[in-house]
PDB file of N, CA and C in Angstrom:
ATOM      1  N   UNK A   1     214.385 -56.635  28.358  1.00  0.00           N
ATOM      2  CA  UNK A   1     215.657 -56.256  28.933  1.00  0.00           C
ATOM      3  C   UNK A   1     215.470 -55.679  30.334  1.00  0.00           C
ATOM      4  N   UNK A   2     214.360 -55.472  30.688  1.00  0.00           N
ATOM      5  CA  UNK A   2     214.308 -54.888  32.005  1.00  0.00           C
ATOM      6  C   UNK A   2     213.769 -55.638  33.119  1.00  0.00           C
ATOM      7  N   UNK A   3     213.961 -57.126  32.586  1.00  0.00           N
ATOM      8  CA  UNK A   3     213.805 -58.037  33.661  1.00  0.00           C
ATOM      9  C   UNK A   3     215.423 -58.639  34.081  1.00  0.00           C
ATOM     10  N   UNK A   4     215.981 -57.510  33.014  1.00  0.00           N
ATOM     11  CA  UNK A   4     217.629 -58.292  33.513  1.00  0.00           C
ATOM     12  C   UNK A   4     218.381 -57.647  34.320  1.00  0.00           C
ATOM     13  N   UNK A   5     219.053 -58.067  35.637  1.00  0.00           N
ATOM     14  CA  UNK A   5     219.871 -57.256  36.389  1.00  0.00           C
ATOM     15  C   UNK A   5     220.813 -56.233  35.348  1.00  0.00           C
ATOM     16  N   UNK A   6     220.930 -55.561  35.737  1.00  0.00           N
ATOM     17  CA  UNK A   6     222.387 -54.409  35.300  1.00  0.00           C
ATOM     18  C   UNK A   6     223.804 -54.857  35.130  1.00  0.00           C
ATOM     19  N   UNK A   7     224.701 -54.596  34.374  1.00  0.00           N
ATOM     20  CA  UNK A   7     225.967 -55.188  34.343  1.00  0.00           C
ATOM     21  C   UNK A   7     226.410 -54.177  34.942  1.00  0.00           C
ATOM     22  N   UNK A   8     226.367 -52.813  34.834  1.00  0.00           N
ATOM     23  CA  UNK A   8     227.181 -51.783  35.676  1.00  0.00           C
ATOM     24  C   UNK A   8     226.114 -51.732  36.740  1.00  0.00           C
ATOM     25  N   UNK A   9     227.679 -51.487  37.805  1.00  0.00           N
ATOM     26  CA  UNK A   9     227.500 -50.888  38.628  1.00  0.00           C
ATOM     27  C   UNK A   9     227.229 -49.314  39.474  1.00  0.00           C
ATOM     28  N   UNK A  10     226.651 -48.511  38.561  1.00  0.00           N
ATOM     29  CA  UNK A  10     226.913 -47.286  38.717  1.00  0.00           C
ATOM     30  C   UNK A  10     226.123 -46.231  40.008  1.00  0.00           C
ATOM     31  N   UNK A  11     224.686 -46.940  40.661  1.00  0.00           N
ATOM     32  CA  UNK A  11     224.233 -46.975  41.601  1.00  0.00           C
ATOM     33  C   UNK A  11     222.590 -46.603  41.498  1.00  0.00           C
ATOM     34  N   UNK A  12     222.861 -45.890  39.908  1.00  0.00           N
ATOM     35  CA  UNK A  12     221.272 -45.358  39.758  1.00  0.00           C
ATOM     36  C   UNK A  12     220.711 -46.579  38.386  1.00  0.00           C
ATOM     37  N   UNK A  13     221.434 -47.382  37.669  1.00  0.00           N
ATOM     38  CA  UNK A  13     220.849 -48.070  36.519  1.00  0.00           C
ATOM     39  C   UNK A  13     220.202 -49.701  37.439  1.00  0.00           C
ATOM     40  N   UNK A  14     219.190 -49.840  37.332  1.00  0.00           N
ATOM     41  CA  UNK A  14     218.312 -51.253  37.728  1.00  0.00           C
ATOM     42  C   UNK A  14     218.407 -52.020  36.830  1.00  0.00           C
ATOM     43  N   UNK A  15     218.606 -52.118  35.566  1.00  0.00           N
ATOM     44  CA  UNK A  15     218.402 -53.230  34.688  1.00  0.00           C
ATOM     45  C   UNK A  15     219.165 -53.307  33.590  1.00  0.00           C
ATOM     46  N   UNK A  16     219.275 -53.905  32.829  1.00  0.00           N
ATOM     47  CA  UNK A  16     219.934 -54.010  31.584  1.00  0.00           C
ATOM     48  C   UNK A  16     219.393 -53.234  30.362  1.00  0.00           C
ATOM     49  N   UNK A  17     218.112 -52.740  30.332  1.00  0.00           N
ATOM     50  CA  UNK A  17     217.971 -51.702  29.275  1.00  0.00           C
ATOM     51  C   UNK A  17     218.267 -50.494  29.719  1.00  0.00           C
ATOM     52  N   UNK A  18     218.455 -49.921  31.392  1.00  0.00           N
ATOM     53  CA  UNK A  18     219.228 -48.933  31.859  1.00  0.00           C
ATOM     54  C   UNK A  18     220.102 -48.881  31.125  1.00  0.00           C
ATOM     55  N   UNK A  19     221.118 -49.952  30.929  1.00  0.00           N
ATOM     56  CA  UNK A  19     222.310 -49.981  30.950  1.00  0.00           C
ATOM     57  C   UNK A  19     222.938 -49.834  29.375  1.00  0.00           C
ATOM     58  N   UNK A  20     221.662 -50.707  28.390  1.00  0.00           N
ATOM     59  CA  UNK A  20     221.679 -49.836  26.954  1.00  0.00           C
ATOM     60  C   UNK A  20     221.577 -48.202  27.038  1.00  0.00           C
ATOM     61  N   UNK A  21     220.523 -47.939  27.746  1.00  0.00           N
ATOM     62  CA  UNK A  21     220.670 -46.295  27.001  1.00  0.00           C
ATOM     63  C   UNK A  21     221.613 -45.665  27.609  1.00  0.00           C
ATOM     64  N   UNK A  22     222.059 -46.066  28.743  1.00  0.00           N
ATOM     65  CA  UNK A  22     223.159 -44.715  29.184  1.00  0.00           C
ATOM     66  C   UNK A  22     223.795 -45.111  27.760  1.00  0.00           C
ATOM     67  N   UNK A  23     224.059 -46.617  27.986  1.00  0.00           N
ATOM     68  CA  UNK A  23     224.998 -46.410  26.781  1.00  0.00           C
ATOM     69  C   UNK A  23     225.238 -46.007  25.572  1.00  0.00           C
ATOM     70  N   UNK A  24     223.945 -45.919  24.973  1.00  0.00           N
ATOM     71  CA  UNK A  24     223.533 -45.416  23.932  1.00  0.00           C
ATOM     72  C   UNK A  24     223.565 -44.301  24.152  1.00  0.00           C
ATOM     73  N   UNK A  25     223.240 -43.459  25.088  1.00  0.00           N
ATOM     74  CA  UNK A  25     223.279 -42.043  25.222  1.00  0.00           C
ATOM     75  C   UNK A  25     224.567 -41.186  25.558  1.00  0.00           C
ATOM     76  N   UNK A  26     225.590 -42.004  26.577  1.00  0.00           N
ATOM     77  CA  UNK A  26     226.418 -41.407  27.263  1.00  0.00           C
ATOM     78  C   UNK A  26     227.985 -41.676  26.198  1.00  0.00           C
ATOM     79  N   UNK A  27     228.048 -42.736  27.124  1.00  0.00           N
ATOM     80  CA  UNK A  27     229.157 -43.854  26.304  1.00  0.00           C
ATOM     81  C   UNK A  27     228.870 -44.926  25.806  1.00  0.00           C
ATOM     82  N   UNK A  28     229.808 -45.845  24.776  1.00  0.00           N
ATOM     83  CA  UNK A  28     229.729 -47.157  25.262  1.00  0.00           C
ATOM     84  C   UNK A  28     230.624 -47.719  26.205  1.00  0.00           C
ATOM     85  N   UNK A  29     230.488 -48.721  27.315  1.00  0.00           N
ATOM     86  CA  UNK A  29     231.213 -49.358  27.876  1.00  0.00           C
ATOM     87  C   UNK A  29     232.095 -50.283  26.814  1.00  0.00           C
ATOM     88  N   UNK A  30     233.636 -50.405  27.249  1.00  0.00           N
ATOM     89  CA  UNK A  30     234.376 -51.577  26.692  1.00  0.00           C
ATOM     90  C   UNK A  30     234.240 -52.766  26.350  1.00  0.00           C
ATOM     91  N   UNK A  31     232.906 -53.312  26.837  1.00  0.00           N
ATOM     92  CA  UNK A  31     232.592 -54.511  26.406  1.00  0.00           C
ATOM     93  C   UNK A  31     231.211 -54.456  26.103  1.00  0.00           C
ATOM     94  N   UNK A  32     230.840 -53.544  25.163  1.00  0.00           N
ATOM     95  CA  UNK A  32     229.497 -53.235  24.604  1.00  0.00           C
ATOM     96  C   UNK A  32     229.338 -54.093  23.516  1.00  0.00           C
ATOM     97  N   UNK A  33     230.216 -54.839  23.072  1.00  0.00           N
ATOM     98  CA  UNK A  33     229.715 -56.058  22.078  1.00  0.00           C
ATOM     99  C   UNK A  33     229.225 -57.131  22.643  1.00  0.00           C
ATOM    100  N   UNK A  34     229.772 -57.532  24.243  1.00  0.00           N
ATOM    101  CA  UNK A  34     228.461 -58.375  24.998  1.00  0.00           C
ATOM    102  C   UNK A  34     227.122 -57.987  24.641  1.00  0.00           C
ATOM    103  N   UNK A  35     227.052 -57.097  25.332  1.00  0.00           N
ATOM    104  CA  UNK A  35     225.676 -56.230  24.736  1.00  0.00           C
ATOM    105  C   UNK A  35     225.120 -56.625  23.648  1.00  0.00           C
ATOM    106  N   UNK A  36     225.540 -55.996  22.747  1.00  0.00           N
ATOM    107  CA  UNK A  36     225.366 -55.902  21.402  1.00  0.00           C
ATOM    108  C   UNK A  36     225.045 -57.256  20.827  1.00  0.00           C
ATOM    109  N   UNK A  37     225.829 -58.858  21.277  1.00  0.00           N
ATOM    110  CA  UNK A  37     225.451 -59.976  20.672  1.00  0.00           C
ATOM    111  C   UNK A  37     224.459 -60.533  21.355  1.00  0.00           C
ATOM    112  N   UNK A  38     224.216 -60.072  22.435  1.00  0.00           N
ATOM    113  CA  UNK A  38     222.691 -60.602  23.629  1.00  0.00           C
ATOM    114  C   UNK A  38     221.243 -60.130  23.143  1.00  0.00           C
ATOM    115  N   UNK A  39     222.070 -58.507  22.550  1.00  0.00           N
ATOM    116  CA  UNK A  39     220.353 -58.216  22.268  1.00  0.00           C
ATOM    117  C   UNK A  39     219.980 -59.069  20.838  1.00  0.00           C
ATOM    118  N   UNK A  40     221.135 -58.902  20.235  1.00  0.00           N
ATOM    119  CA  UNK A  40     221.085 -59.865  18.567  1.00  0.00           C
ATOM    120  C   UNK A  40     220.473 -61.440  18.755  1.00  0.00           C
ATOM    121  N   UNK A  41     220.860 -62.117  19.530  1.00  0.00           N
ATOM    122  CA  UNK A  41     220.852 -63.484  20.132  1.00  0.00           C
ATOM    123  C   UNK A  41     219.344 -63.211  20.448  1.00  0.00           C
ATOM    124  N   UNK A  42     218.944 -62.286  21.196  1.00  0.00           N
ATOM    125  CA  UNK A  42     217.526 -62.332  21.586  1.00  0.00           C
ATOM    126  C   UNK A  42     216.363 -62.123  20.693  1.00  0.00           C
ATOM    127  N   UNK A  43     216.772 -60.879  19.848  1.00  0.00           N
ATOM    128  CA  UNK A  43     215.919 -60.971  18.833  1.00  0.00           C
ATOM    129  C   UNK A  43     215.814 -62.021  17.344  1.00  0.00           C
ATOM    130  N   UNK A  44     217.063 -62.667  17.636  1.00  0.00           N
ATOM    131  CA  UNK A  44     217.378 -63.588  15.999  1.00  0.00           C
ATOM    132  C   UNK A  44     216.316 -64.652  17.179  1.00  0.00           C
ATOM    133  N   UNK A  45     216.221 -64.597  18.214  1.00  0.00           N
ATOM    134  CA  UNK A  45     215.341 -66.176  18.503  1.00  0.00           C
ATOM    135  C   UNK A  45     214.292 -66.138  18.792  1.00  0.00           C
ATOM    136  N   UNK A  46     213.794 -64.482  18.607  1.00  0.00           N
ATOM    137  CA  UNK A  46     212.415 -64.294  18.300  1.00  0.00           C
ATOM    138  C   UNK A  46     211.605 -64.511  17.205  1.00  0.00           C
ATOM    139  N   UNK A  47     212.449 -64.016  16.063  1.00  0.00           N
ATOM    140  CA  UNK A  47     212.402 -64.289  14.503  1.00  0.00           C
ATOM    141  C   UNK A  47     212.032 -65.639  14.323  1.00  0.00           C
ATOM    142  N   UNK A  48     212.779 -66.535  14.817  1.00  0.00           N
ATOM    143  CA  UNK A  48     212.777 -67.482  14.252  1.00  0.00           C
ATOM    144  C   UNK A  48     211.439 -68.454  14.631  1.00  0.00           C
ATOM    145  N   UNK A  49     210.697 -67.838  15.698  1.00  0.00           N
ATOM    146  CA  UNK A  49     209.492 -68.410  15.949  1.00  0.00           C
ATOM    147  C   UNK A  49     208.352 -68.007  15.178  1.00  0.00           C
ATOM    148  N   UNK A  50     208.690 -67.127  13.958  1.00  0.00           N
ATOM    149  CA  UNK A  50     208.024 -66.189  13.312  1.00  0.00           C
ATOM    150  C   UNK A  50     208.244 -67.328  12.098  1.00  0.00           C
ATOM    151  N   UNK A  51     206.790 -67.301  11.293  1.00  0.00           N
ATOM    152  CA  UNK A  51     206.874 -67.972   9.746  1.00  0.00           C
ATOM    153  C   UNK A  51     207.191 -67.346   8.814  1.00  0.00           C
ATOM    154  N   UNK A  52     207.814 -68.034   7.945  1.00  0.00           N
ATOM    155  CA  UNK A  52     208.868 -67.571   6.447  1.00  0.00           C
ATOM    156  C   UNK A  52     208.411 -66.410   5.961  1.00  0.00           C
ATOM    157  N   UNK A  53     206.694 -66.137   5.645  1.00  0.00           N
ATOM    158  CA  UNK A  53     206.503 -64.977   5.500  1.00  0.00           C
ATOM    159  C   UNK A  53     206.089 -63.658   6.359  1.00  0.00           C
ATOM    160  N   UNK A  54     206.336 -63.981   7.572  1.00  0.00           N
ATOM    161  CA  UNK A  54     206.417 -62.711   8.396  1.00  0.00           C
ATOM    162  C   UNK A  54     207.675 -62.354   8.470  1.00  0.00           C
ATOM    163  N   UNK A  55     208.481 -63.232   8.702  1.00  0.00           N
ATOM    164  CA  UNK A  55     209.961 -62.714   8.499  1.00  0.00           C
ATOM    165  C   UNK A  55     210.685 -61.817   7.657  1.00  0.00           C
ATOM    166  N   UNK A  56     209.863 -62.534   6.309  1.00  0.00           N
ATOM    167  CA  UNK A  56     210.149 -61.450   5.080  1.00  0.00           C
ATOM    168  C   UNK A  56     209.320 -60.770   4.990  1.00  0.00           C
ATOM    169  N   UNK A  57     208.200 -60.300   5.858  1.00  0.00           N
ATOM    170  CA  UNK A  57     207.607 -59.232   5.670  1.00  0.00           C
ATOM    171  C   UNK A  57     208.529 -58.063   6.621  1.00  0.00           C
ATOM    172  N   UNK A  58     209.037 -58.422   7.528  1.00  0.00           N
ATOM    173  CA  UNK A  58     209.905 -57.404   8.578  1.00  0.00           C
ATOM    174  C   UNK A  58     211.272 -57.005   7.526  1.00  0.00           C
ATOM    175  N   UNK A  59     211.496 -58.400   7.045  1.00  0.00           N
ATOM    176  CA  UNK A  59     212.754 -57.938   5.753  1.00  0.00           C
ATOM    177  C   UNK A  59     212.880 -56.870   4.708  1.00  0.00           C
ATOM    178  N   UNK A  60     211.235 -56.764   4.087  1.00  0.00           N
ATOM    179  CA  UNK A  60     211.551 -55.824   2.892  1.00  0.00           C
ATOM    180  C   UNK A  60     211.564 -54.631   3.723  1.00  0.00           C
ATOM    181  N   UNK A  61     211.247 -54.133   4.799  1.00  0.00           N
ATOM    182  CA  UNK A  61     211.125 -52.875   5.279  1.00  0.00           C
ATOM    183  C   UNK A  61     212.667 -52.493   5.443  1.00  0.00           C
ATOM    184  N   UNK A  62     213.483 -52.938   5.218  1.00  0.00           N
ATOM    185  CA  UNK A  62     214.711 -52.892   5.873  1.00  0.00           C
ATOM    186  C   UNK A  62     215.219 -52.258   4.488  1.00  0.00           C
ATOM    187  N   UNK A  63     215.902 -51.218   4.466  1.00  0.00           N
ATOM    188  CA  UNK A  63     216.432 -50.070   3.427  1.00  0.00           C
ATOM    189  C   UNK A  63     217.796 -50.831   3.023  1.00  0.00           C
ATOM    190  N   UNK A  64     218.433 -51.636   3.564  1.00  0.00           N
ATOM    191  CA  UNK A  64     219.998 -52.001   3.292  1.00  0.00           C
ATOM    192  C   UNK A  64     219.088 -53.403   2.926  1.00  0.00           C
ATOM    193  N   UNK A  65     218.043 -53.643   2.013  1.00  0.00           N
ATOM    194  CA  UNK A  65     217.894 -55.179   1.631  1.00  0.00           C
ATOM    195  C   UNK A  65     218.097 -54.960  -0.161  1.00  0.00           C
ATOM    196  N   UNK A  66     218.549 -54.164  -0.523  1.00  0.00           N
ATOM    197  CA  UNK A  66     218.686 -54.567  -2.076  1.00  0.00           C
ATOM    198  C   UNK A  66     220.605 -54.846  -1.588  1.00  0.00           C
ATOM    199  N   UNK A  67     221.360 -54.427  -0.837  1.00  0.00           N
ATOM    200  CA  UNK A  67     222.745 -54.532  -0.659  1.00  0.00           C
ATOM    201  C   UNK A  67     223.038 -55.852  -0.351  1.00  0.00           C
ATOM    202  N   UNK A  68     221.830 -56.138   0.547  1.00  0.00           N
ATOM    203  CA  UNK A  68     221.994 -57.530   1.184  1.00  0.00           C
ATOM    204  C   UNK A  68     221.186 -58.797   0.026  1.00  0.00           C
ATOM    205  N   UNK A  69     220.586 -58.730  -0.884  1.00  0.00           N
ATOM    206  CA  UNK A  69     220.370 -59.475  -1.737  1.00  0.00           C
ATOM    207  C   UNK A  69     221.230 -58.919  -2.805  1.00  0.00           C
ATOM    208  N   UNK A  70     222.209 -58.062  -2.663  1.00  0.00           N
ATOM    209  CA  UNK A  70     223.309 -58.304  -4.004  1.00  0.00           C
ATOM    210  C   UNK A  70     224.084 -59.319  -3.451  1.00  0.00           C
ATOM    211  N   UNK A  71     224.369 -59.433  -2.262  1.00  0.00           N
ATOM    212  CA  UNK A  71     225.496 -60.168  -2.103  1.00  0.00           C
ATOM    213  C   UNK A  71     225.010 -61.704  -2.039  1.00  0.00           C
ATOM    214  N   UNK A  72     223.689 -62.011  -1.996  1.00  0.00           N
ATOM    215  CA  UNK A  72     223.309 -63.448  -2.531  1.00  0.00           C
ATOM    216  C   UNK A  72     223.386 -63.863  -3.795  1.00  0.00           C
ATOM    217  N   UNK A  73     224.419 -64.874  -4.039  1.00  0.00           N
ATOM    218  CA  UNK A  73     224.128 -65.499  -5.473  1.00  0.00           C
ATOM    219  C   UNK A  73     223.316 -66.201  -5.807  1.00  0.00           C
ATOM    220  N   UNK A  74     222.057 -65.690  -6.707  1.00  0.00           N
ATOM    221  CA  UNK A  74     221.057 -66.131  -6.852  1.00  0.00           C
ATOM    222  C   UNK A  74     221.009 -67.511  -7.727  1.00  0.00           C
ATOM    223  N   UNK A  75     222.439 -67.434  -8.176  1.00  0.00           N
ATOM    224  CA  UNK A  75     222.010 -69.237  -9.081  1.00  0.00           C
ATOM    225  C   UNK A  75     222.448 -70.100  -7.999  1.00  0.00           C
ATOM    226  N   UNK A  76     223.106 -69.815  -6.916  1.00  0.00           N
ATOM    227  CA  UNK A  76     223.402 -70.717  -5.633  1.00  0.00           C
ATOM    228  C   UNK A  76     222.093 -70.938  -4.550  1.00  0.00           C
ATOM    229  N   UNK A  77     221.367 -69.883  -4.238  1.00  0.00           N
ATOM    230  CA  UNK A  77     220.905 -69.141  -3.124  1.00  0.00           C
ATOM    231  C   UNK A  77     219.669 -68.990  -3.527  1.00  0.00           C
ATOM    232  N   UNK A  78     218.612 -69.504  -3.607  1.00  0.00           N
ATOM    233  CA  UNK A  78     217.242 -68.923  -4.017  1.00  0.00           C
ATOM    234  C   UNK A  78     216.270 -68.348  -2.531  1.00  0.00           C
ATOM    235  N   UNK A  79     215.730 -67.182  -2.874  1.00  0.00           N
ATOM    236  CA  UNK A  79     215.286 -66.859  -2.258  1.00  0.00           C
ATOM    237  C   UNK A  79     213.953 -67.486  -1.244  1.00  0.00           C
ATOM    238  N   UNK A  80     213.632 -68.200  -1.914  1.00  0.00           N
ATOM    239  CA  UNK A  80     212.314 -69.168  -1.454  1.00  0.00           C
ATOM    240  C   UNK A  80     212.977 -70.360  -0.377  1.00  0.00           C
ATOM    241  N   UNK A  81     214.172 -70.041  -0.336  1.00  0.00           N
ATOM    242  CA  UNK A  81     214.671 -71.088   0.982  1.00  0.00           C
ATOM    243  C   UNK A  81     214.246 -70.268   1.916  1.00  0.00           C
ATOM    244  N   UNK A  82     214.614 -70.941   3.332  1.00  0.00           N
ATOM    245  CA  UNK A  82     214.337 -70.949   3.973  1.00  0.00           C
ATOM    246  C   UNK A  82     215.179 -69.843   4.848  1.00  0.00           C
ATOM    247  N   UNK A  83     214.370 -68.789   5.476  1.00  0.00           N
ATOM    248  CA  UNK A  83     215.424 -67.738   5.842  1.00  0.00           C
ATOM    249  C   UNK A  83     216.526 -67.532   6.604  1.00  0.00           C
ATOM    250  N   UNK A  84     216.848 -68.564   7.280  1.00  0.00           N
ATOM    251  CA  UNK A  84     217.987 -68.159   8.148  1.00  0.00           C
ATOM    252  C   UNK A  84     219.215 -67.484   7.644  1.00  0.00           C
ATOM    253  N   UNK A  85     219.398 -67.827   6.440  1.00  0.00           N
ATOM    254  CA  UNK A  85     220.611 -66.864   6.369  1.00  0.00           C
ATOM    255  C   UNK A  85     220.285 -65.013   6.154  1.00  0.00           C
ATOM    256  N   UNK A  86     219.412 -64.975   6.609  1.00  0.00           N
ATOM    257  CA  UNK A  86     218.618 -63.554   6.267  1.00  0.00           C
ATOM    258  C   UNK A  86     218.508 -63.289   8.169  1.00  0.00           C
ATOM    259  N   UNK A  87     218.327 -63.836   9.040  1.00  0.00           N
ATOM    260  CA  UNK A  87     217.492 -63.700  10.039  1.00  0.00           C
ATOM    261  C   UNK A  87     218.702 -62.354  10.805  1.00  0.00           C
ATOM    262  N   UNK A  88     220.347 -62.954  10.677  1.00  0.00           N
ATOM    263  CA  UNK A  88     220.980 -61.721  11.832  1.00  0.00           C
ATOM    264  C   UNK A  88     220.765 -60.134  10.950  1.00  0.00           C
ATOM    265  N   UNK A  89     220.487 -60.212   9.587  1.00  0.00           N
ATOM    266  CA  UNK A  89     220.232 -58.957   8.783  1.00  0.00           C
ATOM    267  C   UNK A  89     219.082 -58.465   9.367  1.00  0.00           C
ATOM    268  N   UNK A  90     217.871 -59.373   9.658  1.00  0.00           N
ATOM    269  CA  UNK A  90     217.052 -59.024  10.094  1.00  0.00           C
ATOM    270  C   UNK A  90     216.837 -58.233  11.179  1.00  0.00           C
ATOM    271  N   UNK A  91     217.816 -59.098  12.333  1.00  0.00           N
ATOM    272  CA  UNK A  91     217.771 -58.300  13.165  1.00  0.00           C
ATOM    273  C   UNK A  91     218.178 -57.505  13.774  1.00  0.00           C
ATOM    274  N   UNK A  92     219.208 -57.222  13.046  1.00  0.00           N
ATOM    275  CA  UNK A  92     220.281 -56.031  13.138  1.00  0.00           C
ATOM    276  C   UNK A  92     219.259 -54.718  12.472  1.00  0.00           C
ATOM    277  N   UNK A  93     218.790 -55.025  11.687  1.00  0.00           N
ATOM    278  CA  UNK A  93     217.691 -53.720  11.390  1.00  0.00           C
ATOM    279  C   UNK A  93     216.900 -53.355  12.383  1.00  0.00           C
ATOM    280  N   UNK A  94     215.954 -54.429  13.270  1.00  0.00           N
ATOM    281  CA  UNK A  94     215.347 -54.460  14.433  1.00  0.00           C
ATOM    282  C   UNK A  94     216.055 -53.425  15.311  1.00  0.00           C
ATOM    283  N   UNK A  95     217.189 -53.860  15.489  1.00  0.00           N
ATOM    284  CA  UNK A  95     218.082 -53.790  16.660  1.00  0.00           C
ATOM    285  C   UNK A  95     218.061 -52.123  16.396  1.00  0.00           C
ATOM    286  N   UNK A  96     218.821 -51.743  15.516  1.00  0.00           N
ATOM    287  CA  UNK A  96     218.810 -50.202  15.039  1.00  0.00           C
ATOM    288  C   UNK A  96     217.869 -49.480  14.580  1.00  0.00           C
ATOM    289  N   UNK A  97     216.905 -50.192  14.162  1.00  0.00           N
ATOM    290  CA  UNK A  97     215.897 -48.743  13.996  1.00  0.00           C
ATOM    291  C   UNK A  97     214.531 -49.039  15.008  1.00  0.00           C
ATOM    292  N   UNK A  98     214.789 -49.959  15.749  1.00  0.00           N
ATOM    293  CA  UNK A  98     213.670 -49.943  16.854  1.00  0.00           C
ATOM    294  C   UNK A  98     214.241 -49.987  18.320  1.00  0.00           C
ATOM    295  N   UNK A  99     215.451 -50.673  18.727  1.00  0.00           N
ATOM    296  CA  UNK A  99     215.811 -50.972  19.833  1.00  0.00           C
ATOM    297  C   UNK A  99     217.236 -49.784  20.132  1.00  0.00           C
ATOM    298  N   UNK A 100     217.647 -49.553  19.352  1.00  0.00           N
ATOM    299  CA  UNK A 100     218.617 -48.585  20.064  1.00  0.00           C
ATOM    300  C   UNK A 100     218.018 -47.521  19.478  1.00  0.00           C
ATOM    301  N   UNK A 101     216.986 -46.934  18.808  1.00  0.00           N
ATOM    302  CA  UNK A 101     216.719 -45.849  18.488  1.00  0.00           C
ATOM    303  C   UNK A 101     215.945 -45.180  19.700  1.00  0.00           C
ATOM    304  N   UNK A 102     214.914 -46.683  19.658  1.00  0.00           N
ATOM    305  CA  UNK A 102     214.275 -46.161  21.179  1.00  0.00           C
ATOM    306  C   UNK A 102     215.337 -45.814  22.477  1.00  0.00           C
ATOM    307  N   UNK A 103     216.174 -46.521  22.709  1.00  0.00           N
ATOM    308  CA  UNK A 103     217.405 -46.398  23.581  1.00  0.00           C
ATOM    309  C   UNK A 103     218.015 -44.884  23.813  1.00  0.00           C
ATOM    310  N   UNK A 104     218.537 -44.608  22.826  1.00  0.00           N
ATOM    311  CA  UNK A 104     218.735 -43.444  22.166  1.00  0.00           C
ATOM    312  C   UNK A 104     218.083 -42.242  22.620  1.00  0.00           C
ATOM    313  N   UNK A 105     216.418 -42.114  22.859  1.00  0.00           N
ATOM    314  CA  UNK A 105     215.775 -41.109  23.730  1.00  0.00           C
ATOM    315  C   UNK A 105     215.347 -41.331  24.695  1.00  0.00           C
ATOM    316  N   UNK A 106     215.143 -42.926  25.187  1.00  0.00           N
ATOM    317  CA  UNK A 106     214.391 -43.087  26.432  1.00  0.00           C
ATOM    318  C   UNK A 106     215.255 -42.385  27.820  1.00  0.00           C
ATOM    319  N   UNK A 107     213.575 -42.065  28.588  1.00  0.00           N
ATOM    320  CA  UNK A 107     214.116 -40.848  29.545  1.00  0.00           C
ATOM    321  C   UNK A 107     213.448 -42.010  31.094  1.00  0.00           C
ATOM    322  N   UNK A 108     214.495 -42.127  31.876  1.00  0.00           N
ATOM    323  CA  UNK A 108     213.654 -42.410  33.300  1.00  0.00           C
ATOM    324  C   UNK A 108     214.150 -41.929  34.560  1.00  0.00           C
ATOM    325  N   UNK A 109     213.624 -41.563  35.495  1.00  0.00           N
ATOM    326  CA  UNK A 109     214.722 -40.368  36.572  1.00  0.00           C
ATOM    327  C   UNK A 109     215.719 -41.249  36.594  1.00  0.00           C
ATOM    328  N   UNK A 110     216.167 -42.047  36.828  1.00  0.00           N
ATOM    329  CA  UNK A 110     217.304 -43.164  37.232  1.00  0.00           C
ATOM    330  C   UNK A 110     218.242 -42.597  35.867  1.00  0.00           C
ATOM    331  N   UNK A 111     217.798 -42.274  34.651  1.00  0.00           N
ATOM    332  CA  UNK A 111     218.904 -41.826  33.881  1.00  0.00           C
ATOM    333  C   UNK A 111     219.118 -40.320  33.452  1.00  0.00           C
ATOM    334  N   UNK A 112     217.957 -39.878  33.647  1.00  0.00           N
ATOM    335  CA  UNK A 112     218.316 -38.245  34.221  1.00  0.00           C
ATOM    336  C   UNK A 112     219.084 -37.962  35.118  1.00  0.00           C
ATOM    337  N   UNK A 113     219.185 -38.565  36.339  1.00  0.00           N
ATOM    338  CA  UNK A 113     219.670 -38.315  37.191  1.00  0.00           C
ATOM    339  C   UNK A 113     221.105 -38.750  36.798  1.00  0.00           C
ATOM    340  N   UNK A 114     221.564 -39.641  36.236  1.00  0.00           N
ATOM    341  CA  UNK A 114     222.877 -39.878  35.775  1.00  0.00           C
ATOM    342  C   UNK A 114     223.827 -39.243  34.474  1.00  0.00           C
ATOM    343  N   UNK A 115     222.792 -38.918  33.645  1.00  0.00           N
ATOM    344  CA  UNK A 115     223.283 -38.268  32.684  1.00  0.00           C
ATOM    345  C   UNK A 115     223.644 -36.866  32.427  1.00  0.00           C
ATOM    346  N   UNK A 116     222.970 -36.253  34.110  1.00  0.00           N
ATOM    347  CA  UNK A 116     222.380 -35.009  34.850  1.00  0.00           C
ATOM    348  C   UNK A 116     221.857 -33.987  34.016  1.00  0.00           C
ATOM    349  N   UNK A 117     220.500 -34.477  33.662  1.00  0.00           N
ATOM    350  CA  UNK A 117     219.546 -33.788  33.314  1.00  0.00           C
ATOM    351  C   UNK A 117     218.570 -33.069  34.448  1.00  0.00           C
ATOM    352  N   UNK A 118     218.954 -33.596  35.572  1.00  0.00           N
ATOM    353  CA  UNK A 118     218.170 -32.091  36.560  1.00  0.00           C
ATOM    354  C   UNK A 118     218.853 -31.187  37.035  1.00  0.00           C
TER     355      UNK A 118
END
């Protein structure tokens, strides 16, 4: 994300993971579901270069996966397919407990200075 220009304009954010953590930290902007489906989009097409069982190895770690295999009907749905219908669960876990968590504390003067932490 920090090879991507900034969507705001605010004068101190350089890139697009700037532009997650203010948001994550400050506000969200009004159109933070752009956001939100870019970083999803990015990581579901990381996954998917990943084999069936690394995928489900990132899967069981995920605390909301007995909720998300209730709602598979298993006489329809066997698990030994092939994961895509698992992959945006996937990475919506990614997304929240690695990418906006990190978001969430990351510190760089460019967002000190905006959030006015000096």
């Amino acid at each position: 994300m920090q090879s991507f220009d900034t969507a705001l304009d605010m004068g101190y954010l350089r890139n697009l993971w700037d532009d997650v953590c203010y948001q994550r930290q400050k506000e969200q902007a009004p159109f933070w579901s752009y956001y939100d489906d870019m970083i999803l989009q990015s990581v579901s097409s990381k996954l998917e270069k990943l084999s069936q069982h690394e995928i489900y190895a990132i899967w069981l770690q995920d605390p909301n996966l007995y909720y998300q295999l209730d709602d598979i009907d298993i006489g329809k749905e066997h698990i030994d397919k092939s994961p895509p219908y698992c992959v945006d669960d996937i990475s919506r876990y990614i997304m929240n407990e690695y990418i906006y968590r990190e978001a969430e504390s990351w510190r760089n003067d460019r967002l000190r200075q905006l959030l006015g932490y000096f």
